[in-house]
PDB file of N, CA and C in Angstrom:
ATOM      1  N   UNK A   1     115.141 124.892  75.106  1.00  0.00           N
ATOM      2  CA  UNK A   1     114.949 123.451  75.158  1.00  0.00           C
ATOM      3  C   UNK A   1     113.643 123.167  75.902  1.00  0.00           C
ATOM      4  N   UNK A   2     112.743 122.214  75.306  1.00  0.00           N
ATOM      5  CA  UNK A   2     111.545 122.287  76.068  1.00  0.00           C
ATOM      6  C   UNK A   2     111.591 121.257  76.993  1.00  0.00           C
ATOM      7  N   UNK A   3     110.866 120.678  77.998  1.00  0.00           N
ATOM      8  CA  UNK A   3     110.979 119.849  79.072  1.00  0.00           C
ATOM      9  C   UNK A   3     111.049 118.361  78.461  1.00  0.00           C
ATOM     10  N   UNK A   4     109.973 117.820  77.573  1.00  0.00           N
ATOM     11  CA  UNK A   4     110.443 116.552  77.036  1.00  0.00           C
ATOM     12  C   UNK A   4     111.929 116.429  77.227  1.00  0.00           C
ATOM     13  N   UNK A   5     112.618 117.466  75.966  1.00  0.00           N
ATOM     14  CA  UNK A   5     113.811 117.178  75.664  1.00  0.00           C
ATOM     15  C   UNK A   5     114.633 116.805  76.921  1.00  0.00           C
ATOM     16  N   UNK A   6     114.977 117.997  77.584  1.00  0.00           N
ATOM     17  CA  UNK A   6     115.455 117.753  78.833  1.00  0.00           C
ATOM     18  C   UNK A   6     115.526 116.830  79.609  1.00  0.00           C
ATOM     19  N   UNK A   7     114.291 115.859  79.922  1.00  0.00           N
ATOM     20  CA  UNK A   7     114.123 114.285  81.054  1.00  0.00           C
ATOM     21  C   UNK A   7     114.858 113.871  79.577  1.00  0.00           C
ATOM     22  N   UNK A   8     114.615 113.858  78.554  1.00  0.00           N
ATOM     23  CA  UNK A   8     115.030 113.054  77.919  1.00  0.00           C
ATOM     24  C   UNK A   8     116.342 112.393  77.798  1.00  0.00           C
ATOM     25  N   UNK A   9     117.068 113.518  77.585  1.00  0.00           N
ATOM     26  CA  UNK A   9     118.362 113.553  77.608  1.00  0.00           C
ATOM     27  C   UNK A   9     118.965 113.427  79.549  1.00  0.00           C
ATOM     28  N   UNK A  10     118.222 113.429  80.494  1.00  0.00           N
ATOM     29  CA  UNK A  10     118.598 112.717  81.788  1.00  0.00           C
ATOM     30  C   UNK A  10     118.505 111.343  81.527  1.00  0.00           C
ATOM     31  N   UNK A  11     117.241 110.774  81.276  1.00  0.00           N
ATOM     32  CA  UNK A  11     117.112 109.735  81.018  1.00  0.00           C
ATOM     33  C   UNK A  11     117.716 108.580  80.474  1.00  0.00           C
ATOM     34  N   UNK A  12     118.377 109.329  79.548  1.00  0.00           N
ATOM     35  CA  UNK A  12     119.553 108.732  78.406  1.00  0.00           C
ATOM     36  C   UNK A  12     121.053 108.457  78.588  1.00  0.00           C
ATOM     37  N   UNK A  13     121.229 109.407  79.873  1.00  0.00           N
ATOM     38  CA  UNK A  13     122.720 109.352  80.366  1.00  0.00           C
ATOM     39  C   UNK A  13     122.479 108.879  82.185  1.00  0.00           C
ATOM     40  N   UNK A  14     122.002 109.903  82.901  1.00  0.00           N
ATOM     41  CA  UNK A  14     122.185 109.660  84.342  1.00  0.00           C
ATOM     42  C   UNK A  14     121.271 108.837  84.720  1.00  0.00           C
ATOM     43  N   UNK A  15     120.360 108.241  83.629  1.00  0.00           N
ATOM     44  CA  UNK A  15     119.708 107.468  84.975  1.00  0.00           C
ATOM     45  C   UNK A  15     120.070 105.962  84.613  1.00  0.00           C
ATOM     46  N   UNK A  16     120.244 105.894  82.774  1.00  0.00           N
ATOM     47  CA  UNK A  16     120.885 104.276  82.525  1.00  0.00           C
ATOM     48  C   UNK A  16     122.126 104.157  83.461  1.00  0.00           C
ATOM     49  N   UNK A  17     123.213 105.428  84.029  1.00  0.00           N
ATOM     50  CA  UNK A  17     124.679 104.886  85.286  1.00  0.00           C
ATOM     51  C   UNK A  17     123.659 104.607  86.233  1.00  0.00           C
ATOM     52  N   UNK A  18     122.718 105.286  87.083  1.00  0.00           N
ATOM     53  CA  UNK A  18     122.082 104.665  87.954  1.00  0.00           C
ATOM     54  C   UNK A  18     121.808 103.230  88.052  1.00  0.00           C
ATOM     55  N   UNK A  19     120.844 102.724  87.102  1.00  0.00           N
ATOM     56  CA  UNK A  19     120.539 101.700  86.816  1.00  0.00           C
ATOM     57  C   UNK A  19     121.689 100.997  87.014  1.00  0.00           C
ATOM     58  N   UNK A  20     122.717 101.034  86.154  1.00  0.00           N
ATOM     59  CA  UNK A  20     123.995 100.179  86.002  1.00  0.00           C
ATOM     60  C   UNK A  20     124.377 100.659  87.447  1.00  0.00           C
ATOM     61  N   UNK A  21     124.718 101.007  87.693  1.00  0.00           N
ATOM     62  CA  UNK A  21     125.302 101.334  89.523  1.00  0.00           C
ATOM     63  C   UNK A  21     124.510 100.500  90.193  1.00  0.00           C
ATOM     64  N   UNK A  22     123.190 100.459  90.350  1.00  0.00           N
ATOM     65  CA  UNK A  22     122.237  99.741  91.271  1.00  0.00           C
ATOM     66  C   UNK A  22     122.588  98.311  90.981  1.00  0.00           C
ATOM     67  N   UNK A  23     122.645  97.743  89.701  1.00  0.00           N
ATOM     68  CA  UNK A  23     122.806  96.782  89.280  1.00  0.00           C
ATOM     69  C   UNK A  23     123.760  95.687  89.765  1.00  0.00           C
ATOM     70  N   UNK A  24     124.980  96.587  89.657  1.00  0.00           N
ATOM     71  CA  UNK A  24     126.544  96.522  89.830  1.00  0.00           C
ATOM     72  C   UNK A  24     126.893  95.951  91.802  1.00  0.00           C
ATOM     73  N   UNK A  25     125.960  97.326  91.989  1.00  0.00           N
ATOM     74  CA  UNK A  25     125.852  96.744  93.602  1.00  0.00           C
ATOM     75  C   UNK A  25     124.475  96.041  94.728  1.00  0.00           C
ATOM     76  N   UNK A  26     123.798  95.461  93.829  1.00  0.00           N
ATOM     77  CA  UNK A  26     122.885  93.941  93.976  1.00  0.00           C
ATOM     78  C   UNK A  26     123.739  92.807  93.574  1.00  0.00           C
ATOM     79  N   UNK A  27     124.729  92.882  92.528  1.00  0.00           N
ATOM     80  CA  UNK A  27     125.620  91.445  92.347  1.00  0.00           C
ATOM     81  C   UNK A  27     126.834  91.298  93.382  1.00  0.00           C
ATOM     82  N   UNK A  28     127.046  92.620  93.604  1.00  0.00           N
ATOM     83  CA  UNK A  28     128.565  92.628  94.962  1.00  0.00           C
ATOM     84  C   UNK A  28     127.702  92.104  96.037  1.00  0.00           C
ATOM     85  N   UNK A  29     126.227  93.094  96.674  1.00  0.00           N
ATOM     86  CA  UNK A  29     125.931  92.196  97.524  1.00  0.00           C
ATOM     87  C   UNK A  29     125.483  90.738  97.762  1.00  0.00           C
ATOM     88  N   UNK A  30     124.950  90.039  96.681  1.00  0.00           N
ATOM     89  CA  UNK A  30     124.810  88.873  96.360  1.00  0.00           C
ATOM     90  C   UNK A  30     125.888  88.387  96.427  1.00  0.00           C
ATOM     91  N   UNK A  31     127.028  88.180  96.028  1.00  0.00           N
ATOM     92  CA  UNK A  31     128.217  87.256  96.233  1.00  0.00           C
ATOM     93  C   UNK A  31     129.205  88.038  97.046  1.00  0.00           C
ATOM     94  N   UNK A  32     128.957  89.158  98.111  1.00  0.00           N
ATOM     95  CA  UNK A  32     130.057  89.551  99.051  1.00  0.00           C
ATOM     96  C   UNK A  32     130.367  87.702  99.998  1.00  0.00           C
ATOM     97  N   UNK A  33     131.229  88.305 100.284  1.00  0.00           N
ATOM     98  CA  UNK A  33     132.074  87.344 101.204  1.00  0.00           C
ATOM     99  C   UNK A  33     131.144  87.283 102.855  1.00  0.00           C
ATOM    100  N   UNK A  34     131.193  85.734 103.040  1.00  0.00           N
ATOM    101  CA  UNK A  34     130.358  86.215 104.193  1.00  0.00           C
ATOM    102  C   UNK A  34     128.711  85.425 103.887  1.00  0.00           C
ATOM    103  N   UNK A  35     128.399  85.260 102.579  1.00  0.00           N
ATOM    104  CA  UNK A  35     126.881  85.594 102.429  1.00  0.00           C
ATOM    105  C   UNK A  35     126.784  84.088 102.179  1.00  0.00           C
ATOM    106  N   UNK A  36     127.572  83.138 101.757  1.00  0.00           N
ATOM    107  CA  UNK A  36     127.698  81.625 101.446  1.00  0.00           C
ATOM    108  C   UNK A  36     126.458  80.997 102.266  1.00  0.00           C
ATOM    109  N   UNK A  37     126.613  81.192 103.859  1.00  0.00           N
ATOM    110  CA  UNK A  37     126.094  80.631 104.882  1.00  0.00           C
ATOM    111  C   UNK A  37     124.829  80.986 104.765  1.00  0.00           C
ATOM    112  N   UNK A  38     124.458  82.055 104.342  1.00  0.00           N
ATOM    113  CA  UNK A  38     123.143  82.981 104.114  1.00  0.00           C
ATOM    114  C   UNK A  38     122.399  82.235 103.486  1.00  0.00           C
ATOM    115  N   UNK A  39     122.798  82.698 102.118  1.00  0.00           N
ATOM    116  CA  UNK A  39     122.493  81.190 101.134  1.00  0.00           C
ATOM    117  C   UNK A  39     122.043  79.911 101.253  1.00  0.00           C
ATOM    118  N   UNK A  40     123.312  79.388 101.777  1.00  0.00           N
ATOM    119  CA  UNK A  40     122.972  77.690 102.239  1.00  0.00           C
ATOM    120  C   UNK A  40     121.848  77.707 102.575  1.00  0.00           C
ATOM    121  N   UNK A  41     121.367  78.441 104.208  1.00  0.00           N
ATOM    122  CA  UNK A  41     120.850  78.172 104.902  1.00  0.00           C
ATOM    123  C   UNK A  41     119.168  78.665 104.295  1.00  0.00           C
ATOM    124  N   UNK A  42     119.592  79.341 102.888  1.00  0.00           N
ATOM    125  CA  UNK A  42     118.000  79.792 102.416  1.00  0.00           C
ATOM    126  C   UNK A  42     117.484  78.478 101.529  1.00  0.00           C
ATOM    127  N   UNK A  43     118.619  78.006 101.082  1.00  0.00           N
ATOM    128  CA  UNK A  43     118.506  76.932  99.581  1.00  0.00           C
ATOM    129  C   UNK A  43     117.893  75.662 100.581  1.00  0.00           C
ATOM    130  N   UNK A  44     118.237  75.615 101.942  1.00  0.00           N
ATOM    131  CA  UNK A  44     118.082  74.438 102.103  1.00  0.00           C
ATOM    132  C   UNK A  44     116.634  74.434 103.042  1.00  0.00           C
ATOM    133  N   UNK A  45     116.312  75.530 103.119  1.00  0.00           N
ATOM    134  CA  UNK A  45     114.493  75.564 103.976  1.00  0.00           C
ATOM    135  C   UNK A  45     113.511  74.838 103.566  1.00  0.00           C
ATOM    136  N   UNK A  46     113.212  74.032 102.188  1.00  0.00           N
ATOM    137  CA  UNK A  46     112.250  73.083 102.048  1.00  0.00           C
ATOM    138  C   UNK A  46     112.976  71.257 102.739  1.00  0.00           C
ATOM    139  N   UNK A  47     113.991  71.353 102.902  1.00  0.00           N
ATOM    140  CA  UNK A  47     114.539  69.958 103.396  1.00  0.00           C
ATOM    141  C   UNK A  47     114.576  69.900 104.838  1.00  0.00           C
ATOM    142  N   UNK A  48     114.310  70.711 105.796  1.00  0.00           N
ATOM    143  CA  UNK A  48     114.541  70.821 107.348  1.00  0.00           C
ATOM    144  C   UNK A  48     113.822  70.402 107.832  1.00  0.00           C
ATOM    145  N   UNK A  49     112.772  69.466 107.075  1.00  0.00           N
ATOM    146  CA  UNK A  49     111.865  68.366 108.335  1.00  0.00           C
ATOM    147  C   UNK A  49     111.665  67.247 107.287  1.00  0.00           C
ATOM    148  N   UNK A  50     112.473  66.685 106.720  1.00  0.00           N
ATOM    149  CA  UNK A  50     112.103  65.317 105.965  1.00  0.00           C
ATOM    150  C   UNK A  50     111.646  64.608 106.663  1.00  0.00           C
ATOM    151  N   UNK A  51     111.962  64.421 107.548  1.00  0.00           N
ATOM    152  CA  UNK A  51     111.601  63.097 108.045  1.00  0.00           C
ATOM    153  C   UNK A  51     110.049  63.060 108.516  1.00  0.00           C
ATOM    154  N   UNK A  52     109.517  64.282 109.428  1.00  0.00           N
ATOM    155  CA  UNK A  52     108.542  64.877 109.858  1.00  0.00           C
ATOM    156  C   UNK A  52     107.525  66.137 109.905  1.00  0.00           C
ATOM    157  N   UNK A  53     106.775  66.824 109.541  1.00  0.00           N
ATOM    158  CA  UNK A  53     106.478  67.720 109.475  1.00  0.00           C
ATOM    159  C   UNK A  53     107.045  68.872 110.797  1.00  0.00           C
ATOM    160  N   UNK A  54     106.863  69.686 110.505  1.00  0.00           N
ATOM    161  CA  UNK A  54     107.360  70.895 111.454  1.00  0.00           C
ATOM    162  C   UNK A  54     106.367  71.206 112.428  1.00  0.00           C
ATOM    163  N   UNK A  55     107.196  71.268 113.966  1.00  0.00           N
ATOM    164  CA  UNK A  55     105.732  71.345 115.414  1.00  0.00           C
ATOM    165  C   UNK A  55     105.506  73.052 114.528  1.00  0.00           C
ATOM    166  N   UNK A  56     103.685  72.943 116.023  1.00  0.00           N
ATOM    167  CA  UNK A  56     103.798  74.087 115.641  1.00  0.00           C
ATOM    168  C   UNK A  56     104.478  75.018 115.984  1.00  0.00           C
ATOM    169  N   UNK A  57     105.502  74.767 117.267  1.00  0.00           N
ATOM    170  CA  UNK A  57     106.152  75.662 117.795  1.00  0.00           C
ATOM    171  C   UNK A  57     106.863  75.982 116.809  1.00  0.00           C
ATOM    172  N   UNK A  58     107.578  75.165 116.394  1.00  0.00           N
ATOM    173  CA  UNK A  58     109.062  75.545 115.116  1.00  0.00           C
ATOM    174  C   UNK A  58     108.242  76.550 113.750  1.00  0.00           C
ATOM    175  N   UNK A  59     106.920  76.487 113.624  1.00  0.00           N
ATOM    176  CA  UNK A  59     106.749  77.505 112.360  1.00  0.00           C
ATOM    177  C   UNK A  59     106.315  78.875 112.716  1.00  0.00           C
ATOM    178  N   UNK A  60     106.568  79.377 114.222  1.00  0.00           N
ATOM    179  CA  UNK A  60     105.567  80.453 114.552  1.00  0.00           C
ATOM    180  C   UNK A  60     104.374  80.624 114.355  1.00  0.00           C
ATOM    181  N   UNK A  61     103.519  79.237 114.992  1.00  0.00           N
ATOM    182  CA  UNK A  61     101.889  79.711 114.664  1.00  0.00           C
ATOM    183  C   UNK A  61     101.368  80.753 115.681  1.00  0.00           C
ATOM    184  N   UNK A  62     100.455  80.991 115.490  1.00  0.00           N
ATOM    185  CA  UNK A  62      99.633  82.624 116.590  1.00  0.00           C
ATOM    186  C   UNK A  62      99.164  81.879 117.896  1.00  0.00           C
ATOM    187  N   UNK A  63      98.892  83.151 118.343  1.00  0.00           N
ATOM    188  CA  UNK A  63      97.948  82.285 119.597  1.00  0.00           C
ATOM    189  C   UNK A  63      96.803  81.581 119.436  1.00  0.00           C
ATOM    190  N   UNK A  64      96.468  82.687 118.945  1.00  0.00           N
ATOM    191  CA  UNK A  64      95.020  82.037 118.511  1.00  0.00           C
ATOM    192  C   UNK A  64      94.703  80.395 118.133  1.00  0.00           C
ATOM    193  N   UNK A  65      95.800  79.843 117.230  1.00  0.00           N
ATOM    194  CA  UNK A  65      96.114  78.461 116.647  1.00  0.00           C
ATOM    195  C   UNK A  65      96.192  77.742 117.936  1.00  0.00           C
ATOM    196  N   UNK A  66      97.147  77.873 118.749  1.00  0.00           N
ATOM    197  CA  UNK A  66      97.157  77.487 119.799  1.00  0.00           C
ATOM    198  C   UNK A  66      95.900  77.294 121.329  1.00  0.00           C
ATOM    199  N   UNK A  67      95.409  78.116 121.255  1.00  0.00           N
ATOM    200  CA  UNK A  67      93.950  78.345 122.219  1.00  0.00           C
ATOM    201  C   UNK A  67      93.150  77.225 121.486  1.00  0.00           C
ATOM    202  N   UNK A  68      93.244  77.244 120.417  1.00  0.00           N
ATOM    203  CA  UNK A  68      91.760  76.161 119.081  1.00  0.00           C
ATOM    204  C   UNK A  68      91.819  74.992 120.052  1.00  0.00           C
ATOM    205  N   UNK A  69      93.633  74.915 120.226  1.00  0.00           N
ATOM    206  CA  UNK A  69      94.030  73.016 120.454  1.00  0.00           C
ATOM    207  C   UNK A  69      93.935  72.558 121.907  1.00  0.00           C
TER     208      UNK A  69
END
């Protein structure tokens, strides 16, 4: 059997379960129990200063930003 063949036939069986395995457990961790709050708290990061823009303390600016002012 020459080497093509060989990856080939890996390719074709063990690495599409990989794939599907990897797959399988990116959607468990995405909706494990627990992660709701995670979520929320990502979906809702453009709404956390309506009213006002964000100091600079609250966005982590550098020092440097800070020394300018």
């Amino acid at each position: 059997m020459d080497t093509y063949s060989l990856f080939r036939q890996i390719a074709d069986s063990w690495v599409l379960l990989a794939m599907f395995l990897f797959f399988i457990g990116v959607v468990v961790w995405a909706f494990r129990p627990g992660s709701r709050k995670i979520h929320d708290d990502t979906a809702n990061i453009p709404f956390r200063h309506e009213d006002k823009p964000a100091d600079d303390r609250e966005t982590g600016s550098s020092d440097q930003e800070e020394k300018r002012q």
